[in-house]
Protein backbone atom coordinates (compact mmCIF):
# COMPACT_ATOMS: atom_id res chain seq x y z
CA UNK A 1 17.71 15.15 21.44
CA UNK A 2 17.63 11.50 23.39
CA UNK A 3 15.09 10.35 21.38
CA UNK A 4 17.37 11.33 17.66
CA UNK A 5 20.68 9.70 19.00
CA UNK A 6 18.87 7.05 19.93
CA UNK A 7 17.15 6.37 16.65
CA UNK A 8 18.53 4.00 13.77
CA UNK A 9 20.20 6.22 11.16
CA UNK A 10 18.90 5.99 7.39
CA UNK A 11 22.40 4.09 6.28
CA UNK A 12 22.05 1.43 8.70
CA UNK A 13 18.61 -0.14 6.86
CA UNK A 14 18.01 -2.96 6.62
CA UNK A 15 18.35 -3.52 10.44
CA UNK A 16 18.31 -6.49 12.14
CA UNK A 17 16.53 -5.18 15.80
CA UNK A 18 17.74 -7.59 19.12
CA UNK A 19 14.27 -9.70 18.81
CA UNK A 20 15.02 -10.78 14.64
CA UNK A 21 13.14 -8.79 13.51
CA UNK A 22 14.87 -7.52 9.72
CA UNK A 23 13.52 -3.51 9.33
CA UNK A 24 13.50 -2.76 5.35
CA UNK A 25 13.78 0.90 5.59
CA UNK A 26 13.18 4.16 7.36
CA UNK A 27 14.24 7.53 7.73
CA UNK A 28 13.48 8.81 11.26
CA UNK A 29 15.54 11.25 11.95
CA UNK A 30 13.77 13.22 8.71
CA UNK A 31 10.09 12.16 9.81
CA UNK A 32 11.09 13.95 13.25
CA UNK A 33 12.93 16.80 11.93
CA UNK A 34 10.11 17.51 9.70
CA UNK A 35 7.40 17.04 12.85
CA UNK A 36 9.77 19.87 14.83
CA UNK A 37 9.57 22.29 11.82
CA UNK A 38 5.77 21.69 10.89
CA UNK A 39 4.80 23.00 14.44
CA UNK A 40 7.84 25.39 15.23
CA UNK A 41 8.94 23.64 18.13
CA UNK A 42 11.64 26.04 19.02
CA UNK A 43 8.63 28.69 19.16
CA UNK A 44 6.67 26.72 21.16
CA UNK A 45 9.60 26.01 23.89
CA UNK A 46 9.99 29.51 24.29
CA UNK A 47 6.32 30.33 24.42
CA UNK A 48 6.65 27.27 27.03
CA UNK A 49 8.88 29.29 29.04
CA UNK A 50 7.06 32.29 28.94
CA UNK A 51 3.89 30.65 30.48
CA UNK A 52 5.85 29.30 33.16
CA UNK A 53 7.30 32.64 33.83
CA UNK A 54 3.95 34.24 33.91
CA UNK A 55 2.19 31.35 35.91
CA UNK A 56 4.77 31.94 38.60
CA UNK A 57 4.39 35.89 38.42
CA UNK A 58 0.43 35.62 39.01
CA UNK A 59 0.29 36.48 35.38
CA UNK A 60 -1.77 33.55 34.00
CA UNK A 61 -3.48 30.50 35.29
CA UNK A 62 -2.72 28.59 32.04
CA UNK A 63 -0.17 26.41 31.14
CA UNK A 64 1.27 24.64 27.26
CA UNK A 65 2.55 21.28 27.12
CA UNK A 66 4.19 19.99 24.50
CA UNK A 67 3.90 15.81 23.95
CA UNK A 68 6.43 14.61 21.40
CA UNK A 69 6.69 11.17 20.06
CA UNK A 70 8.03 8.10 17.07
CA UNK A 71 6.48 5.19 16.28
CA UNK A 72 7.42 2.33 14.34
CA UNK A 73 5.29 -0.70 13.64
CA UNK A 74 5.46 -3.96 12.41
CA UNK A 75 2.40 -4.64 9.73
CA UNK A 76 2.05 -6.67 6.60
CA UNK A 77 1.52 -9.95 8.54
CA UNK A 78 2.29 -12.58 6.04
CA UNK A 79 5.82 -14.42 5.82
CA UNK A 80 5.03 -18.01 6.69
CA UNK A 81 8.63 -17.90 7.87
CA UNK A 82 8.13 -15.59 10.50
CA UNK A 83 4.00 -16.00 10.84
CA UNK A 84 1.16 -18.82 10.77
CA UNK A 85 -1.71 -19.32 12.68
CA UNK A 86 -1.97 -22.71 14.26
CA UNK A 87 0.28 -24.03 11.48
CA UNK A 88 -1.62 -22.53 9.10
CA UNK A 89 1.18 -20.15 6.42
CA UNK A 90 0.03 -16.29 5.98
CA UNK A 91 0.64 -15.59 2.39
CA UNK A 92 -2.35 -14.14 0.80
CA UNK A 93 -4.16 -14.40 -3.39
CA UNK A 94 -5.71 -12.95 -5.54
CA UNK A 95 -8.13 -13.88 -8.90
CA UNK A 96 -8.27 -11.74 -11.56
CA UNK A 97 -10.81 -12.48 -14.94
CA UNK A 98 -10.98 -10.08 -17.62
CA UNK A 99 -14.59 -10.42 -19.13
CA UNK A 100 -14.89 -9.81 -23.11
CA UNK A 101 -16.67 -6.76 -22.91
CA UNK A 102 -13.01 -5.58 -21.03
CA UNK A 103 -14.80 -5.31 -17.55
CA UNK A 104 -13.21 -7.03 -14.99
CA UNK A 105 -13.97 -9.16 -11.61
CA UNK A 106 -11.45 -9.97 -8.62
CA UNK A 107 -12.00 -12.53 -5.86
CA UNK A 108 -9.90 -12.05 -2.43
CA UNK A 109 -9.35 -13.75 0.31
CA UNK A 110 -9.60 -10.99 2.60
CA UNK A 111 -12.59 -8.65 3.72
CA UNK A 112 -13.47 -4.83 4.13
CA UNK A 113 -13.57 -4.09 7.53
CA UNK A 114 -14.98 -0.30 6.35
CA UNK A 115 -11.08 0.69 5.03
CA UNK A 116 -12.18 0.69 1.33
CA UNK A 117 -10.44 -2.10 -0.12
CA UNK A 118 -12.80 -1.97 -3.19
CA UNK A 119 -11.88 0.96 -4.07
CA UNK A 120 -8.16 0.24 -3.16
CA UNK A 121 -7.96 -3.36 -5.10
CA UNK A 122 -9.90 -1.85 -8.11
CA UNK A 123 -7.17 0.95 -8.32
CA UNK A 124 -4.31 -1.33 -8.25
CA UNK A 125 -5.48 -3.11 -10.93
CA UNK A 126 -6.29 -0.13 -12.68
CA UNK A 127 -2.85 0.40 -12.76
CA UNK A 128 -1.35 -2.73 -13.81
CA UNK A 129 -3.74 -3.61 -16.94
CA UNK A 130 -5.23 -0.39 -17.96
CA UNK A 131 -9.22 -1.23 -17.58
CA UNK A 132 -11.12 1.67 -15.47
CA UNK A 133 -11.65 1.11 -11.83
CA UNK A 134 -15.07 1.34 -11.71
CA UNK A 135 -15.20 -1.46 -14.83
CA UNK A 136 -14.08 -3.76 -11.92
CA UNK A 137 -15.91 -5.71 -9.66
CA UNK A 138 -14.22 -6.65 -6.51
CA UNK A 139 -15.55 -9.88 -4.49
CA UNK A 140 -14.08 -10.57 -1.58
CA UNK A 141 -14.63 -13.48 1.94
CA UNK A 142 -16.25 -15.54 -0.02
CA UNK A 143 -15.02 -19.05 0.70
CA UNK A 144 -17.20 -20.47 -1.96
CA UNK A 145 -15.31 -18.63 -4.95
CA UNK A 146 -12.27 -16.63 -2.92
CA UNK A 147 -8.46 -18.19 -3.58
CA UNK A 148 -7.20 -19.26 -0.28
CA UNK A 149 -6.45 -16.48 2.00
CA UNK A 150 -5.89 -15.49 5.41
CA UNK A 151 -7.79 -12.58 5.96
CA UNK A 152 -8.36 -9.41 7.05
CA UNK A 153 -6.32 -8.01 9.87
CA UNK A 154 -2.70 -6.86 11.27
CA UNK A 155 -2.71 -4.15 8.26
CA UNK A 156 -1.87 -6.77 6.03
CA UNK A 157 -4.37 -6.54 3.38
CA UNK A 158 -2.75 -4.33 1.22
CA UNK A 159 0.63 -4.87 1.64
CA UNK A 160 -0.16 -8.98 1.12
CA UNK A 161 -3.35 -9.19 -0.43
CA UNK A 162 -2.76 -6.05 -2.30
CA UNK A 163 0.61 -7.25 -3.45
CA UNK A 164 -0.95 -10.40 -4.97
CA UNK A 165 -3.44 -8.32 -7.08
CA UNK A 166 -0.48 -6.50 -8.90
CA UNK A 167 1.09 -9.45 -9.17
CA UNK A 168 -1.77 -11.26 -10.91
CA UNK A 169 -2.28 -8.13 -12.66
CA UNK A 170 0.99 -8.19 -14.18
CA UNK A 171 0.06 -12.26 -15.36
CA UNK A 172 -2.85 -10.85 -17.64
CA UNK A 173 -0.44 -8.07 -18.66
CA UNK A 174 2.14 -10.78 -19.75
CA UNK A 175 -0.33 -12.34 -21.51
CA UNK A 176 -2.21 -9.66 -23.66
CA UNK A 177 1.27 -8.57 -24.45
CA UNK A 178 1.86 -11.61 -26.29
CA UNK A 179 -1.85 -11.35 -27.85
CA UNK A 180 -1.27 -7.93 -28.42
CA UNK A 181 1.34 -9.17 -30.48
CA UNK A 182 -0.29 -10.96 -32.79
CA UNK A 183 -2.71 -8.99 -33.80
CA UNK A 184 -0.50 -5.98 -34.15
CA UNK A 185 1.86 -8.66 -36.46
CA UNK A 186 4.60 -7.65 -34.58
CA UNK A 187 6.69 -9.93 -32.26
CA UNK A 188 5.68 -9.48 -28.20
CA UNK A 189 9.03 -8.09 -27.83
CA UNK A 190 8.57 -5.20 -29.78
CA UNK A 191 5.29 -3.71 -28.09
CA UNK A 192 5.37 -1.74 -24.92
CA UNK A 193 3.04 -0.55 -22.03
CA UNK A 194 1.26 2.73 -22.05
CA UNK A 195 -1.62 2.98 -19.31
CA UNK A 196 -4.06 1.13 -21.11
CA UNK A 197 -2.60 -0.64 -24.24
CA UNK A 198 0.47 -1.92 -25.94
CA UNK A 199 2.06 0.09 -28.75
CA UNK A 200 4.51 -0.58 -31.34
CA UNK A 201 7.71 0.85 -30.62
CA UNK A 202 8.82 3.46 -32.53
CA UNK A 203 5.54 3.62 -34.36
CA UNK A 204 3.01 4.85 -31.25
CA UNK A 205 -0.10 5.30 -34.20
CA UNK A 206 -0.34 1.35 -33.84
CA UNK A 207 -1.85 0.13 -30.86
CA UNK A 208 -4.39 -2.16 -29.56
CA UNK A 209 -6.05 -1.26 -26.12
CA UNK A 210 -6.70 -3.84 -23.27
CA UNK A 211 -10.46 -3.75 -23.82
CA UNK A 212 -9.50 -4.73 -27.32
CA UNK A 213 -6.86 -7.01 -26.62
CA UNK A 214 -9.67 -8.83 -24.00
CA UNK A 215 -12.32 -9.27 -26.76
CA UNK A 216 -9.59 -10.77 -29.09
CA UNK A 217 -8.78 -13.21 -26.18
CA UNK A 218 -11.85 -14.91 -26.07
CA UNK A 219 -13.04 -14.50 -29.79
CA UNK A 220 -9.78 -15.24 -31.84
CA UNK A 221 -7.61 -18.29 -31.97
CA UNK A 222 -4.20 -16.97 -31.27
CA UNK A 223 -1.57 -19.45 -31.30
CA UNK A 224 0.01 -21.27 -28.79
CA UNK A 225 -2.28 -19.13 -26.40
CA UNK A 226 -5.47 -20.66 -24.60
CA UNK A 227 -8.79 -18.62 -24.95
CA UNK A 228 -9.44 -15.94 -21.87
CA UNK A 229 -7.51 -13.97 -19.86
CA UNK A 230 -7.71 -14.49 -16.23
CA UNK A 231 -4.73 -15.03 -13.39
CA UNK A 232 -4.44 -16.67 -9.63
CA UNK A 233 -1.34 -15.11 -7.84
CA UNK A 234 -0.34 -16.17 -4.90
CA UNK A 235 1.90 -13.65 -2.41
CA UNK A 236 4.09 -15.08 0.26
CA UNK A 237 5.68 -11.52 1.17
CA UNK A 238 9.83 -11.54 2.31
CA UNK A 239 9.04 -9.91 5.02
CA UNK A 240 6.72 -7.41 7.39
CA UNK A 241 6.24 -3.31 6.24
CA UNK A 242 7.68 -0.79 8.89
CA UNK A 243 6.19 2.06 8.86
CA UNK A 244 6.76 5.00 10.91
CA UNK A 245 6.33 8.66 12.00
CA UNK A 246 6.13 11.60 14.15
CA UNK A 247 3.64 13.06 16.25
CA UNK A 248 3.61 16.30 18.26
CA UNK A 249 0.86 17.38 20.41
CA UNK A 250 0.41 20.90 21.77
CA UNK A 251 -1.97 21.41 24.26
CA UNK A 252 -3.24 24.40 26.68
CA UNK A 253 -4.46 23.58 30.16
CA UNK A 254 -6.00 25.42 33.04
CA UNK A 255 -4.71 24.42 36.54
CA UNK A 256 -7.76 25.85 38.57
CA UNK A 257 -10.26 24.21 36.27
CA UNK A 258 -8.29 21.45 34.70
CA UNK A 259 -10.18 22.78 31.16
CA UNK A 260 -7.72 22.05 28.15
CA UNK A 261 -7.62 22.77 24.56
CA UNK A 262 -5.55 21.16 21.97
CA UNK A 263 -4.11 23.31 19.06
């Protein structure tokens, strides 16, 4: 109950904490509610109880504890306003070049430290222009070919560095709409998105697909458009992520041999 009045409430986000610090969003008073339910924690007081009870009766050697806690953490370094290392800014980039064939390669600045970011980088860009995941290459900490980038650490590589590949995504999106466009005969304005190509409006049997729309980029002279389609984005973020949650931990011990099991 100390900790829940003592939490920010969901309608005072954003919240400026004492130290500057500007949290986006959260809802803790859910997270914990939800935590309590998942593990019926008025159950497990009164189960609580009745071990004491028995303990003191000669009943049972065992005791339950019950370890409840909230977390809330600052990751996403990357504001330059707020973050910089030896003067140097903490925005992160990202390269995208669609290949004619409609495969795809993206260069990073950051590096897999075993969390999967090929897998995670591929999949946002999945998203954003339609090309399979496994069609795309991802290349990253390589200061040879990279866009300048900060690196790996502080949980920041997806929320920065993961931010700039949708970002760039959405560039080559922008710009096979336009080519998509043309060879549709239609103006730009009067196509629209649908996973993996642009449609007419109002007439959905006309479409051209972004492996299409990749081949025409390099192979067709589209005016007022240069050959290619490839982006650099770069991501200077407003501000941190705040994530947060509950844990509970439930846990058996025995006093005489100090043996314990977790639930």
């Amino acid at each position: 109950e100390l900790r829940a009045k003592n939490f920010i409430r969901k309608e005072q986000f954003p919240y400026q904490s004492a130290l500057g610090w500007e949290y986006d969003s959260g809802d803790y008073h859910t997270a914990w509610e939800r935590a309590l339910k998942a593990v019926d924690y008025e159950g497990l007081r009164k189960e609580q109880a009745q071990r004491i009870e028995d303990f003191k009766a000669g009943r049972s050697r065992k005791l339950l504890g019950i370890g409840l806690t909230h977390f809330t953490e600052i990751v996403g370094a990357g504001p330059v306003k707020n973050c910089d290392i030896l003067g140097l800014g903490m925005f992160d980039s990202c390269e995208i070049r669609v290949r004619p064939t409609g495969s795809a390669i993206a260069r990073l600045g950051t590096i897999s430290q075993g969390q999967g970011h090929a897998t995670t980088f591929a999949q946002i860009i999945a998203s954003e222009i339609g090309l399979p995941a496994v069609s795309i290459t991802v290349e990253e900490g390589d200061t040879d070919t990279a866009p300048y980038g900060l690196g790996t650490y502080g949980s920041r590589s997806t929320p920065v560095a993961g931010a700039a590949t949708a970002m760039c995504g959405r560039k080559i999106r922008a710009k096979a709409q336009m080519i998509a466009g043309y060879l549709l005969e239609v103006h730009d304005d009067d196509v629209e998105w649908d996973v993996d190509r642009f449609v007419v409006k109002g007439a959905p049997e006309r479409f051209k697909t972004m492996k299409e729309i990749a081949f025409a980029s390099y192979n067709q002279a589209i005016p007022g458009l240069e050959p290619g389609l490839e982006a650099v984005s770069y991501y200077d973020p407003p501000n941190m992520t705040y994530p947060f949650g509950a844990y509970v931990c439930v846990m058996e011990i025995d006093v005489d041999t100090g043996t314990w099991e977790v639930r």
